[in-house]
Protein backbone atom coordinates (compact mmCIF):
# COMPACT_ATOMS: atom_id res chain seq x y z
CA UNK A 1 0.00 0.00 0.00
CA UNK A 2 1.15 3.45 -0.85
CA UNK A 3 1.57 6.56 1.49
CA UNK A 4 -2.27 8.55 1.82
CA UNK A 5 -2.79 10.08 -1.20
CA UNK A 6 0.60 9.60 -2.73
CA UNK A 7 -0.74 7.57 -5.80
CA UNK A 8 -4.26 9.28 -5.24
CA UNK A 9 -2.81 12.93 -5.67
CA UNK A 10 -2.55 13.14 -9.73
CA UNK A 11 -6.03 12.06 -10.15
CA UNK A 12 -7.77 13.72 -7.00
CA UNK A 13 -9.44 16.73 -8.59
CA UNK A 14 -11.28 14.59 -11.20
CA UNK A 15 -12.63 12.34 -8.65
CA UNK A 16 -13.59 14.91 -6.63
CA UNK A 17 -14.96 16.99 -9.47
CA UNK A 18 -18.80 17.19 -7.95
CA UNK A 19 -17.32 18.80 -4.91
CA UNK A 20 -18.89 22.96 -4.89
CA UNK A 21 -15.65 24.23 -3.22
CA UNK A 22 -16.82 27.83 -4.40
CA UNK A 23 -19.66 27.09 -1.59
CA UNK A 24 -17.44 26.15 0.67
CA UNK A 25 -15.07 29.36 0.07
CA UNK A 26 -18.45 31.18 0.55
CA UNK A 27 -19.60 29.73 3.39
CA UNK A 28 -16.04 30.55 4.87
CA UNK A 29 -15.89 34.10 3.57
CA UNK A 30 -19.31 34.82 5.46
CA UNK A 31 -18.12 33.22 9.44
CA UNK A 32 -14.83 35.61 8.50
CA UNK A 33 -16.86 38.46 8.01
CA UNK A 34 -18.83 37.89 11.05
CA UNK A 35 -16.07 37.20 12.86
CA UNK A 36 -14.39 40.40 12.12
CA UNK A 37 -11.84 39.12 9.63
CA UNK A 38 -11.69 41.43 6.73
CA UNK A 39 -10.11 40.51 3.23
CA UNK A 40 -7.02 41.01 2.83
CA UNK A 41 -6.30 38.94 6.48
CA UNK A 42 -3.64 36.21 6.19
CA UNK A 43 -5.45 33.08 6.69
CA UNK A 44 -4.14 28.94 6.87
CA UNK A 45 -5.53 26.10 4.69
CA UNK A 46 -4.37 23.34 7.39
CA UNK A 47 -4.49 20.19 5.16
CA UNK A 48 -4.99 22.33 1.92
CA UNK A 49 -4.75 19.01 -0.36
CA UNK A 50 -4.31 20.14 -4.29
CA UNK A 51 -5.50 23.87 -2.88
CA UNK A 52 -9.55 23.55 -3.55
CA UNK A 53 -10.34 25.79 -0.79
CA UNK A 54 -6.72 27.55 -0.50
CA UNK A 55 -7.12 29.42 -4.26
CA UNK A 56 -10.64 30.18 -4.59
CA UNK A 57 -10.29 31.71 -0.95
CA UNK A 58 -6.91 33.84 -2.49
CA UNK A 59 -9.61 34.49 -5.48
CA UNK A 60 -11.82 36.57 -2.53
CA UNK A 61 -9.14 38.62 -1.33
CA UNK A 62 -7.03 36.62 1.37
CA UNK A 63 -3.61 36.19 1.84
CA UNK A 64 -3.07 33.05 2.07
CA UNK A 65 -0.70 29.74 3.69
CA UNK A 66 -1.44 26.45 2.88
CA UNK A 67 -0.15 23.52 4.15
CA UNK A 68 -0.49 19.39 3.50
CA UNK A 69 1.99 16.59 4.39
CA UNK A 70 1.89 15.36 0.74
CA UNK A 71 4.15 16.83 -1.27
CA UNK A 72 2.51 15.29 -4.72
CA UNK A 73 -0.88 17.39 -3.32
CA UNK A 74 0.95 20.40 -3.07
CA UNK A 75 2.45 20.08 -5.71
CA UNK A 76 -0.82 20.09 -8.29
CA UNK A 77 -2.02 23.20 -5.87
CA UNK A 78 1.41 24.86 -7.11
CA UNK A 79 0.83 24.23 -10.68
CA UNK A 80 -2.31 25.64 -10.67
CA UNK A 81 -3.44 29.29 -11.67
CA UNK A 82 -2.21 31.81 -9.02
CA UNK A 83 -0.86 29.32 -7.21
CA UNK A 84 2.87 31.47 -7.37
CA UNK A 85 0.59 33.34 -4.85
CA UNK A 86 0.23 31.13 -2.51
CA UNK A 87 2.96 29.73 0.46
CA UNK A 88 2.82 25.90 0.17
CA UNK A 89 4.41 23.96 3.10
CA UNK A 90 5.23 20.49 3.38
CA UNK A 91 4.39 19.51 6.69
CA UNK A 92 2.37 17.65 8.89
CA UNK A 93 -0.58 19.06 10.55
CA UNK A 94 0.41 17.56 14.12
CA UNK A 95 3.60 19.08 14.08
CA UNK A 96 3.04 22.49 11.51
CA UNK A 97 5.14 25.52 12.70
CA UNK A 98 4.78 28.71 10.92
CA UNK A 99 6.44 32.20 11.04
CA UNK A 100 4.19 34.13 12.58
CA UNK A 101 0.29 34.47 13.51
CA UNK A 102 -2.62 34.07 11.21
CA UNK A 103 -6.06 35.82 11.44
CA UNK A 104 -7.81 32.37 10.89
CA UNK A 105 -7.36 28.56 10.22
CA UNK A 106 -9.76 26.65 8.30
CA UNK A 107 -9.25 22.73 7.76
CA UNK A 108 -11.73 21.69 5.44
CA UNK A 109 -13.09 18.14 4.22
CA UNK A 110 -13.18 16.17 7.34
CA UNK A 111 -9.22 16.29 7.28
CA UNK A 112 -9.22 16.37 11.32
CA UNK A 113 -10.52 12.87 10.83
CA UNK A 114 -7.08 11.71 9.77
CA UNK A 115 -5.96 12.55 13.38
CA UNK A 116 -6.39 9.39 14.33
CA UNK A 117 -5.04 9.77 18.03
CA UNK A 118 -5.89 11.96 20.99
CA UNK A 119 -2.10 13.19 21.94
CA UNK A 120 -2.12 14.42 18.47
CA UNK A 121 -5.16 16.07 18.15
CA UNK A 122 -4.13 17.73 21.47
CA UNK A 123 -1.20 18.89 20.07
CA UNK A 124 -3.05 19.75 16.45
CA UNK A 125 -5.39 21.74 19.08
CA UNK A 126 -2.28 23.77 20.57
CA UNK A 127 -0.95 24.33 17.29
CA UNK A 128 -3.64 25.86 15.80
CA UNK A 129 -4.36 28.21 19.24
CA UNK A 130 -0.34 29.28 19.08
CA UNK A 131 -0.43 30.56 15.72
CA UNK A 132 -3.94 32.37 15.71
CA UNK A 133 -3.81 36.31 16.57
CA UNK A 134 -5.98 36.75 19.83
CA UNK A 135 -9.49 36.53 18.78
CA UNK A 136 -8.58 34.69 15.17
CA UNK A 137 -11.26 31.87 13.85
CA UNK A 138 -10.53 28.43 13.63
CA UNK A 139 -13.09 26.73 11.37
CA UNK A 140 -13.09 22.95 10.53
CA UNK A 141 -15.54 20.23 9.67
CA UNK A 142 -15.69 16.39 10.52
CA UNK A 143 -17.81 13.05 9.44
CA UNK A 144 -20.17 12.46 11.84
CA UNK A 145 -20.72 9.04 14.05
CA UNK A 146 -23.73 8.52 11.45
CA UNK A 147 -21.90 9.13 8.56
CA UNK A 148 -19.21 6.28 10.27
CA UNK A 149 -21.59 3.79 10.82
CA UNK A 150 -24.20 3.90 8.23
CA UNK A 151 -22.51 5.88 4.90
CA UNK A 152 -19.07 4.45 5.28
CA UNK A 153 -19.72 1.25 7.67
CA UNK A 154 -18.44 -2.05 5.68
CA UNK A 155 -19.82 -0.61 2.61
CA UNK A 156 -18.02 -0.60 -1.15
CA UNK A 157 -18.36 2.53 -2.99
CA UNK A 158 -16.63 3.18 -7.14
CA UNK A 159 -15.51 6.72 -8.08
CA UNK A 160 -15.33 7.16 -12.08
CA UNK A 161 -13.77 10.08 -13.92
CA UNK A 162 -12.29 10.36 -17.96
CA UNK A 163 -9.27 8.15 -17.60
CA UNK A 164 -9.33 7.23 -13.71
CA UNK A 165 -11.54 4.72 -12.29
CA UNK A 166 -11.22 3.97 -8.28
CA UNK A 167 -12.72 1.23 -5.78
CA UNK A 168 -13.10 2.20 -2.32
CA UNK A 169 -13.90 -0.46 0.41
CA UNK A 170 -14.60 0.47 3.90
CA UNK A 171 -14.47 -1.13 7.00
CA UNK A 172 -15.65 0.74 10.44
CA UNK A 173 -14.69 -0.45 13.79
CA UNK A 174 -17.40 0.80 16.33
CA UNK A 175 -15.41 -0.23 19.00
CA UNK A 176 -12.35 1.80 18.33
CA UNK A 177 -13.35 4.63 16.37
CA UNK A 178 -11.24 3.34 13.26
CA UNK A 179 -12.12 3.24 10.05
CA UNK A 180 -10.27 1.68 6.89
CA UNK A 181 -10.36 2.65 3.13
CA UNK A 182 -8.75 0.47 0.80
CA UNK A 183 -8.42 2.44 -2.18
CA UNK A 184 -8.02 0.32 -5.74
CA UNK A 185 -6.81 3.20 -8.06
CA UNK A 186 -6.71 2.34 -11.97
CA UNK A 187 -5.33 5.14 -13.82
CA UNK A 188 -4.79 5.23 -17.67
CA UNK A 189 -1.61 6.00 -19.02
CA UNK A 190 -1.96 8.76 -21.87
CA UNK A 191 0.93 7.45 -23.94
CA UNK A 192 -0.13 3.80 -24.10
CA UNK A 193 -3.83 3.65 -23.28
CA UNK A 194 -3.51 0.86 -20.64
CA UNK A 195 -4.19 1.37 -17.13
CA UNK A 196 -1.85 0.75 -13.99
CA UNK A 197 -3.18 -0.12 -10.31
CA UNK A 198 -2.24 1.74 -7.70
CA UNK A 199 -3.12 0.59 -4.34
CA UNK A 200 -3.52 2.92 -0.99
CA UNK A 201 -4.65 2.76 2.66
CA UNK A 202 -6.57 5.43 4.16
CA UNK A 203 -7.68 5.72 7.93
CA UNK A 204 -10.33 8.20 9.98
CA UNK A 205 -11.32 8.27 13.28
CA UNK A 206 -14.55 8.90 14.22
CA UNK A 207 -14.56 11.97 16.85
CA UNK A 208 -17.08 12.29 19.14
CA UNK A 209 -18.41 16.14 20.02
CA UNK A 210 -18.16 16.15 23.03
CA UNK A 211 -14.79 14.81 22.63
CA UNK A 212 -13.57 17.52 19.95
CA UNK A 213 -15.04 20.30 22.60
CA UNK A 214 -13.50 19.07 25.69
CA UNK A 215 -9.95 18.90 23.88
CA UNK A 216 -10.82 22.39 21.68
CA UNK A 217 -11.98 24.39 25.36
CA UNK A 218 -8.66 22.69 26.97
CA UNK A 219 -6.36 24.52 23.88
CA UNK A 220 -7.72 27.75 25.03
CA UNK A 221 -10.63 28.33 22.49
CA UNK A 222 -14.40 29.20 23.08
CA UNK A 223 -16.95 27.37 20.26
CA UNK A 224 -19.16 29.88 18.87
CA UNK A 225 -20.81 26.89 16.99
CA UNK A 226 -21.23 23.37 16.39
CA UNK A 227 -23.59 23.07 13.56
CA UNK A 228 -24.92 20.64 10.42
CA UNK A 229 -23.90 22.17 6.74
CA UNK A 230 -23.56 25.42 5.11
CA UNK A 231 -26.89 26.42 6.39
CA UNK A 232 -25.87 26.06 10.08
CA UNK A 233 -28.85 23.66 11.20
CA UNK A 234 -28.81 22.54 14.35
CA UNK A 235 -26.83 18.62 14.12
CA UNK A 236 -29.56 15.96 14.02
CA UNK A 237 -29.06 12.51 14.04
CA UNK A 238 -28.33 11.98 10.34
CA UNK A 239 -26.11 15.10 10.27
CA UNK A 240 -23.45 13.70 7.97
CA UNK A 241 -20.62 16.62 8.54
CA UNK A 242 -20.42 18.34 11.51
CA UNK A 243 -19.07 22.15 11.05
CA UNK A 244 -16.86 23.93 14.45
CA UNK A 245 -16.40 27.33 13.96
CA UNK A 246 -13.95 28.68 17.29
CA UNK A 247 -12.47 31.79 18.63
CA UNK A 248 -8.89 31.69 20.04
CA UNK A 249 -9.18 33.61 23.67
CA UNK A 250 -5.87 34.60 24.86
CA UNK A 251 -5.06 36.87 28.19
């Protein structure tokens, strides 16, 4: 098995194509602006990815840092327009250090799911606090315990775009949280016309709230919200992404 989304990088954006992430820079746009974050602010994409959210969000006016711990991801987000505008760093989101502070985080995409223990969402937690001005927004979504048990669950999904084809089998362990993707990648090569296999393992951990809030209040933040989709509805119990938007208190 490959490194997450080594193999998968080249071929993420067209198998992710039905993704709005002009929504999702919209959606962010309006908690900065109610937050008090004007454009023009130097914000953080933690776990940017190829830069879906990162360059439509530099489209609207921010400054903006991005960061991933795959270097093949960041390296489509460089190649893409304006993306000579954005800083791209190469690290992991457990362990990030940047120069200075930032007027808000965002980690989009259930990408705090790939935390998959509690000393280093602590620390991801700490991080995050540390590098936000006093006051700054830290935004971030996750897959619910619904969407664990009952979307992803020991169910077998296909993703199909011009060229790329992918299997994706699941497997959920209630007991500890975990859950497995085996990713079957089959990828055309343009020269020949015949398709390689690439293989990859991808894990989540399901997150309880109450969980995420106890460990977000310990880092020193105060949740404005905890809320289901763009509209901000109240979670339910077949909210499928869960959406924290914090404030960073510091003396």
């Amino acid at each position: 098995m490959n490194l997450q989304y080594s193999s998968l990088a080249s071929y993420y954006d067209k198998l992710n194509a039905h993704i709005d992430y002009e929504q999702w820079a919209d959606f962010l746009v309006a908690r900065f602006r109610e937050g008090g974050i004007p454009s023009g602010s130097l914000v953080l994409d933690l776990a940017c990815g190829t830069g879906n959210i990162t360059l439509p969000l530099l489209k609207r006016g921010y400054d903006m840092i991005a960061i991933d711990v795959s270097p093949e991801m960041l390296d489509c987000g460089r190649k893409k327009p304006d993306g000579d505008k954005v800083l791209w760093l190469c690290q992991d989101m457990r362990f990030f250090e940047l120069y200075g502070t930032v007027a808000a985080v965002v980690c989009c995409l259930d990408s705090i799911n790939y935390i998959t223990g509690k000393q280093g969402l602590k620390k991801c937690f700490s991080l995050v606090h540390n590098y936000l001005d006093p006051n700054g927004l830290f935004i971030f979504d996750v897959n619910s315990p619904y969407k664990f048990k009952n979307v992803y669950g020991e169910n077998q999904y296909v993703m199909e775009a011009p060229g790329v084809y992918c299997g994706w089998k699941n497997h959920f362990d209630r007991k500890t949280g975990l859950c497995d993707f085996e990713l079957s990648l089959f990828a055309e090569d343009l020269n020949t016309g015949l398709y390689r296999r690439y293989d990859e393992l991808q894990r989540e951990r399901c997150w309880r709230t109450d969980t995420l809030s106890s460990f977000l209040n310990d880092s020193g933040f105060h949740i404005i919200s905890i809320s289901d989709g763009f509209q901000m509805n109240p979670v339910g119990n077949e909210t499928e992404r869960i959406f924290f938007i914090c404030r960073a208190e510091k003396n």
